[in-house]
C-alpha atoms as a PDB file:
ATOM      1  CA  UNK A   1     124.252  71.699 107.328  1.00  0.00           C
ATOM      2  CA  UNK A   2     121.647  74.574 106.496  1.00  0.00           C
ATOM      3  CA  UNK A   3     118.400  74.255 105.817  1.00  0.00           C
ATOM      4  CA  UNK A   4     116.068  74.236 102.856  1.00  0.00           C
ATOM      5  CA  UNK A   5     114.709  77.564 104.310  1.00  0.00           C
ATOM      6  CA  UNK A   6     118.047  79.294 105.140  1.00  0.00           C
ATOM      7  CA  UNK A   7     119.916  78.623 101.650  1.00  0.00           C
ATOM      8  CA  UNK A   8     117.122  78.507  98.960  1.00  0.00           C
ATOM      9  CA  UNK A   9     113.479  79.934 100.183  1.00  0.00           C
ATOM     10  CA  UNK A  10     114.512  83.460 102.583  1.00  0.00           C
ATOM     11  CA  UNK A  11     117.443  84.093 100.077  1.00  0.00           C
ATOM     12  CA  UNK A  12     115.630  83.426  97.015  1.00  0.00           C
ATOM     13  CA  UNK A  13     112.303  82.122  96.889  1.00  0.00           C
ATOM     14  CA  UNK A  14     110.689  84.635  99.115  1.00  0.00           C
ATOM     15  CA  UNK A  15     112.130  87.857  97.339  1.00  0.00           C
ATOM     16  CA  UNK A  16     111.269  86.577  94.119  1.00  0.00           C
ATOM     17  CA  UNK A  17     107.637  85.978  94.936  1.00  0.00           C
ATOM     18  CA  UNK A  18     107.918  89.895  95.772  1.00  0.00           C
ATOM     19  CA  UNK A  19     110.106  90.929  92.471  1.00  0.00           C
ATOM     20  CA  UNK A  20     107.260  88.908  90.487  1.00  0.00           C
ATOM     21  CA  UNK A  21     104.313  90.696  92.345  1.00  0.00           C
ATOM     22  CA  UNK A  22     105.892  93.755  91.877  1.00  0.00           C
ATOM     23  CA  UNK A  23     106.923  93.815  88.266  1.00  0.00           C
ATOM     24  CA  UNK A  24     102.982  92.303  87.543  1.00  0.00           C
ATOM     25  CA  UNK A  25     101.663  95.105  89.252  1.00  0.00           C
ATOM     26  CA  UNK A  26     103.844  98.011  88.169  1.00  0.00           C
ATOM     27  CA  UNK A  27     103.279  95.887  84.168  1.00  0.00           C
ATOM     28  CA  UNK A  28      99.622  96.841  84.718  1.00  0.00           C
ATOM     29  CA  UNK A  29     100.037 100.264  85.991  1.00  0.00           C
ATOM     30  CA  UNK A  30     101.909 100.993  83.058  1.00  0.00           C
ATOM     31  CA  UNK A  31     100.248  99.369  80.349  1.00  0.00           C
ATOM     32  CA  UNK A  32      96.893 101.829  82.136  1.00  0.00           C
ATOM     33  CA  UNK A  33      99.306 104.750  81.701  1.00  0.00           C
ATOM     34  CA  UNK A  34     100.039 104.057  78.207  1.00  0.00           C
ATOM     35  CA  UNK A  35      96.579 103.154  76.721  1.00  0.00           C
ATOM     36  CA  UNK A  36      94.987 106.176  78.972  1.00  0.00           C
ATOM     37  CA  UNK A  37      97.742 108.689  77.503  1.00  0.00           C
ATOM     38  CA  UNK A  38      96.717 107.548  74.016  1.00  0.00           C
ATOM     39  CA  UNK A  39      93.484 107.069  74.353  1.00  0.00           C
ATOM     40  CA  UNK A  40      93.047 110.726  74.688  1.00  0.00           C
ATOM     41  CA  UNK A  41      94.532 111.414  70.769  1.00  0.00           C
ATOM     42  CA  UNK A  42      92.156 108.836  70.013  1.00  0.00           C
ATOM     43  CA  UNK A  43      89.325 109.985  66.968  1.00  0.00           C
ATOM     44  CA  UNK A  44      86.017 111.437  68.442  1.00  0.00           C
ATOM     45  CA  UNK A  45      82.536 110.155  67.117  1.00  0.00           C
ATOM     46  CA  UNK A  46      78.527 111.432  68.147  1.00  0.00           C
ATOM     47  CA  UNK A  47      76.961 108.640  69.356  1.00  0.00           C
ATOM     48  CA  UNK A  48      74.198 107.750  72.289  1.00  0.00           C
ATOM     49  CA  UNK A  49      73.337 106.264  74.933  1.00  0.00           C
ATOM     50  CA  UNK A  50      70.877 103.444  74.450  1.00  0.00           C
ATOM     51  CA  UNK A  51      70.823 101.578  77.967  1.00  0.00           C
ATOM     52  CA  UNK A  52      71.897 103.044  81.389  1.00  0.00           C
ATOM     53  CA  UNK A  53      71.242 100.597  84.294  1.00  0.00           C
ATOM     54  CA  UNK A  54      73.208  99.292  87.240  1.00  0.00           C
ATOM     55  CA  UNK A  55      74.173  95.925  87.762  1.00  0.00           C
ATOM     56  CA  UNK A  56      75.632  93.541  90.911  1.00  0.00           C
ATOM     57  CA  UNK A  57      78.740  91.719  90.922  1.00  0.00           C
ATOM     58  CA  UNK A  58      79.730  89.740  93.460  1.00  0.00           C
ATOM     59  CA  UNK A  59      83.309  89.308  94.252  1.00  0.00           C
ATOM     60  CA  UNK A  60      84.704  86.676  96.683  1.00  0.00           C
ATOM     61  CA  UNK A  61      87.792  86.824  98.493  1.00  0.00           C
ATOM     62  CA  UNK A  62      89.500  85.705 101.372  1.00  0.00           C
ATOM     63  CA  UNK A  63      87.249  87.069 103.824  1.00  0.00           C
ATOM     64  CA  UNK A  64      84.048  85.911 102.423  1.00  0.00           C
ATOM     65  CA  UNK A  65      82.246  87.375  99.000  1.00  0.00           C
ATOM     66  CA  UNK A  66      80.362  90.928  98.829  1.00  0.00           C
ATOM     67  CA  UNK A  67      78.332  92.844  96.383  1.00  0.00           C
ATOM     68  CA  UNK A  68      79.170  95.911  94.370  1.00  0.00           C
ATOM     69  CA  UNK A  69      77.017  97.792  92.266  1.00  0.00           C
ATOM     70  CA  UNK A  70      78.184  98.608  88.858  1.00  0.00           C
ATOM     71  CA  UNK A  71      76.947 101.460  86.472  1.00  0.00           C
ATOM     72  CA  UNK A  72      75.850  99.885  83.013  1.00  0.00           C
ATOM     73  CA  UNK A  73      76.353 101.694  80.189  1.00  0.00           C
ATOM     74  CA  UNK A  74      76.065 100.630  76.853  1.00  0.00           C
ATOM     75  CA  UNK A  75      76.231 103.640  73.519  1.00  0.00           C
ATOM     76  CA  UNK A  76      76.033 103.362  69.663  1.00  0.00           C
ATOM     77  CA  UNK A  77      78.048 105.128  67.003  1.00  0.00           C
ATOM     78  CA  UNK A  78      78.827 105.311  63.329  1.00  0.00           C
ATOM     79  CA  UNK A  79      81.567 105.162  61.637  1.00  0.00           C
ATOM     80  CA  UNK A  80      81.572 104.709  57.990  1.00  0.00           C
ATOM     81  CA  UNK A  81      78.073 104.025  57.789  1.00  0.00           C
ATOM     82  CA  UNK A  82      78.910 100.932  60.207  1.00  0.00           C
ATOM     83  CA  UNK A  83      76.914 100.782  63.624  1.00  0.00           C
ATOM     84  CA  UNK A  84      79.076 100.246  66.492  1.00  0.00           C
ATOM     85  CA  UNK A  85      78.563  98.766  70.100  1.00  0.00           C
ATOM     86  CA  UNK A  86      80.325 100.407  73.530  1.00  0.00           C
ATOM     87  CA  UNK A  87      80.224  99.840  77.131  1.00  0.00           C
ATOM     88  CA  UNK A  88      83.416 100.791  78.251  1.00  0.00           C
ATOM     89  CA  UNK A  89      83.357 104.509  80.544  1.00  0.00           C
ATOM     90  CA  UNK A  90      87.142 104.434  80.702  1.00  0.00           C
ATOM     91  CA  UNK A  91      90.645 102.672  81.121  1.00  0.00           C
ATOM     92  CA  UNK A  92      89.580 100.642  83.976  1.00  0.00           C
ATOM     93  CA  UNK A  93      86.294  99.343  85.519  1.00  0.00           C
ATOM     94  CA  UNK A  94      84.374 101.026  87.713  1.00  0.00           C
ATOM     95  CA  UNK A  95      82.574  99.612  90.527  1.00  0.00           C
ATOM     96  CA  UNK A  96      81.109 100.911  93.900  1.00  0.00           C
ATOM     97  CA  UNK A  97      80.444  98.991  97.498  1.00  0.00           C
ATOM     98  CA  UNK A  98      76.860 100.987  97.494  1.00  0.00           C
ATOM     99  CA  UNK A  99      74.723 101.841  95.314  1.00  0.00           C
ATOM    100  CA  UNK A 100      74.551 105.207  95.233  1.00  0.00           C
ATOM    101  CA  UNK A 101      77.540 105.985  93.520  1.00  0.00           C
ATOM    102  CA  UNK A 102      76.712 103.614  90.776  1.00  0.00           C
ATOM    103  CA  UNK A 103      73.501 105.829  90.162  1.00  0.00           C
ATOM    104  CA  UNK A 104      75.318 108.831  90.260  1.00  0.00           C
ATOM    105  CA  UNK A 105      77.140 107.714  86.888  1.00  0.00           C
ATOM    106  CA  UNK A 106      73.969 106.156  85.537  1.00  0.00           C
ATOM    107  CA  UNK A 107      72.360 109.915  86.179  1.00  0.00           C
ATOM    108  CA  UNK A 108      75.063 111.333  83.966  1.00  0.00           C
ATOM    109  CA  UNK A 109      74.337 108.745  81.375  1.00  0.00           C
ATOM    110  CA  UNK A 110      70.898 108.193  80.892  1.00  0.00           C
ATOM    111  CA  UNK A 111      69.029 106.759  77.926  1.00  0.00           C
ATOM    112  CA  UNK A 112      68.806 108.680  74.589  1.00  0.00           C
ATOM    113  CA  UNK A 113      71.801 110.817  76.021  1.00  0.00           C
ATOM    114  CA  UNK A 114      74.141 111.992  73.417  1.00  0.00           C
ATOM    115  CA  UNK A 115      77.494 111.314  74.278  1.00  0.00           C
ATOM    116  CA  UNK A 116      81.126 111.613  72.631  1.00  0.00           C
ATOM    117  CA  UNK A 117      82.597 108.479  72.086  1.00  0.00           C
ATOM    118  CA  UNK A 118      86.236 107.916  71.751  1.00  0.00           C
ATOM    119  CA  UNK A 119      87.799 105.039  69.541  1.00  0.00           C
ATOM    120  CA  UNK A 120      91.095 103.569  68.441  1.00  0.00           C
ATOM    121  CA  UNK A 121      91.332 104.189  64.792  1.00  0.00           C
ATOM    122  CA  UNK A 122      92.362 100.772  63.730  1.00  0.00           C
ATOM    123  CA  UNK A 123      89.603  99.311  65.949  1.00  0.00           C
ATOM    124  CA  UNK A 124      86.533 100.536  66.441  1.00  0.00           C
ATOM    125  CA  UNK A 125      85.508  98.258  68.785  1.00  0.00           C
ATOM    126  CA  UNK A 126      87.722  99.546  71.464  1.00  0.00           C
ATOM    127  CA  UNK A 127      85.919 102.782  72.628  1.00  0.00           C
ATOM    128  CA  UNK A 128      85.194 104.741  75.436  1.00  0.00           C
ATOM    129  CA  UNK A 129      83.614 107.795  76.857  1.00  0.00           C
ATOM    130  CA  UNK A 130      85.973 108.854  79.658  1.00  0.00           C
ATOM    131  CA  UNK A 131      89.188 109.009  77.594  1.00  0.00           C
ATOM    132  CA  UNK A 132      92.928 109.795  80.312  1.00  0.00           C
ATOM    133  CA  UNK A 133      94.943 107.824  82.419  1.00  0.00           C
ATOM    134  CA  UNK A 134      92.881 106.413  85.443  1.00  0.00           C
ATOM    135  CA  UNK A 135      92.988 107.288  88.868  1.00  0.00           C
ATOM    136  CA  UNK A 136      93.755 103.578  89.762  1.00  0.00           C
ATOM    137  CA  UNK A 137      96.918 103.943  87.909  1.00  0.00           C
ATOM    138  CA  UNK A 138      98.734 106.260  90.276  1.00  0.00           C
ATOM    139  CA  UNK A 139      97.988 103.992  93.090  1.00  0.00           C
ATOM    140  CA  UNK A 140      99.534 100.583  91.134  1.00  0.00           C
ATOM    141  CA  UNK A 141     102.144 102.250  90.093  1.00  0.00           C
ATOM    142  CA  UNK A 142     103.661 103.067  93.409  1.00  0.00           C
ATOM    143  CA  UNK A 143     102.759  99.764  95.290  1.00  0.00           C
ATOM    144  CA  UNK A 144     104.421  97.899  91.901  1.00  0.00           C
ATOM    145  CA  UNK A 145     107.214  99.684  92.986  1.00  0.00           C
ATOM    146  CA  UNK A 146     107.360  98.646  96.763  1.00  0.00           C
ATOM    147  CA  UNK A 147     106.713  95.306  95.894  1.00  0.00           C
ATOM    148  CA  UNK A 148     109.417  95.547  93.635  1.00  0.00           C
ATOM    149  CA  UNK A 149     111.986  97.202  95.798  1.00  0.00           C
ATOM    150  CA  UNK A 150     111.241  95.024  98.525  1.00  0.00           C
ATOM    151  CA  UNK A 151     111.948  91.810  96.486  1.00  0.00           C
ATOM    152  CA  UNK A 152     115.382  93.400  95.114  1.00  0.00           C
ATOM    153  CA  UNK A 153     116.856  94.263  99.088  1.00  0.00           C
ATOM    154  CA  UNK A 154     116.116  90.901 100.297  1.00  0.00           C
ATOM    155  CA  UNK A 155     116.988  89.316  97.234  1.00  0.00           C
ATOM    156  CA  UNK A 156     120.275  91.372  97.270  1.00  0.00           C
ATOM    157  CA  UNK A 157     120.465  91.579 100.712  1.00  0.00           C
ATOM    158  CA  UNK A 158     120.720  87.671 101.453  1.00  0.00           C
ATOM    159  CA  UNK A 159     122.658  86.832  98.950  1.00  0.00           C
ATOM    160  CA  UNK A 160     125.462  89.366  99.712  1.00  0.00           C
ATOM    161  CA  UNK A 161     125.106  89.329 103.152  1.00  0.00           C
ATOM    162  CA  UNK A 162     128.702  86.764 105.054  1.00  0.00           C
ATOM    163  CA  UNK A 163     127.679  83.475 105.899  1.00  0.00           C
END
């Protein structure tokens, strides 16, 4: 009689822990695509900068937690005579292990700063100054692929393979 791992976790289980990683990840590197492609047809406002600071996170993980520094930007804009609220650079959030880099970005933006803000049409409130598809996208989409891929052979794999 075979095991529990030899007929339902290696043939199944296992590859579709990979197929679901991989379709999650390669979801979110397309959905970055999309909404950076788009966001850069998106309608273009003045505004300013009215704060420009950096900020700590800290993230835990497996191997303990650590700090990153995060650039802080918040802007204003009108549209419509209505006074609108961003803090959003781009598509995805930026942050940095040190914090120089952080200040770098806060140097570009600092207080009083005019700055051209783009912002869906149907909701304002979704804005940004950095409009494009994100760097971080071209490095999801790939590893959502592996991930993928991976899942799919040993899924196939197993399950075609004599017994």
């Amino acid at each position: 009689m075979e095991s529990f791992l030899e007929t339902i976790f290696f043939p199944v289980i296992f590859p579709m822990i990979f197929v679901l990683i991989g379709a999650g990840i390669l979801a979110g590197a397309l959905r970055l695509l999309l909404e950076g492609r788009a966001s850069r047809s998106w309608p273009e406002v003045d505004g300013h900068v009215i704060r420009s600071e950096i900020t700590t996170k800290t993230i835990s993980g497996k191997h303990g937690s650590r700090t990153v520094y995060v650039p802080s930007i918040t802007y204003q804009f009108n549209i419509a005579g209505i006074t609108h609220t961003g803090t959003r650079l781009g598509m995805s959030d930026d942050h940095y292990p040190a914090p120089g880099n952080a200040e770098l970005v806060t140097l570009r933006y600092p207080v009083g700063t005019k700055v051209t803000v783009r912002h869906r049409r149907d909701k304002p409130a979704q804005c940004l100054l950095n409009p494009g598809i994100p760097s971080k996208a071209w490095v999801l989409l790939p590893l959502g692929a592996f991930f993928l891929t991976i899942g799919l052979i040993f899924l196939f794999g197993f399950n075609s393979a004599p017994r």
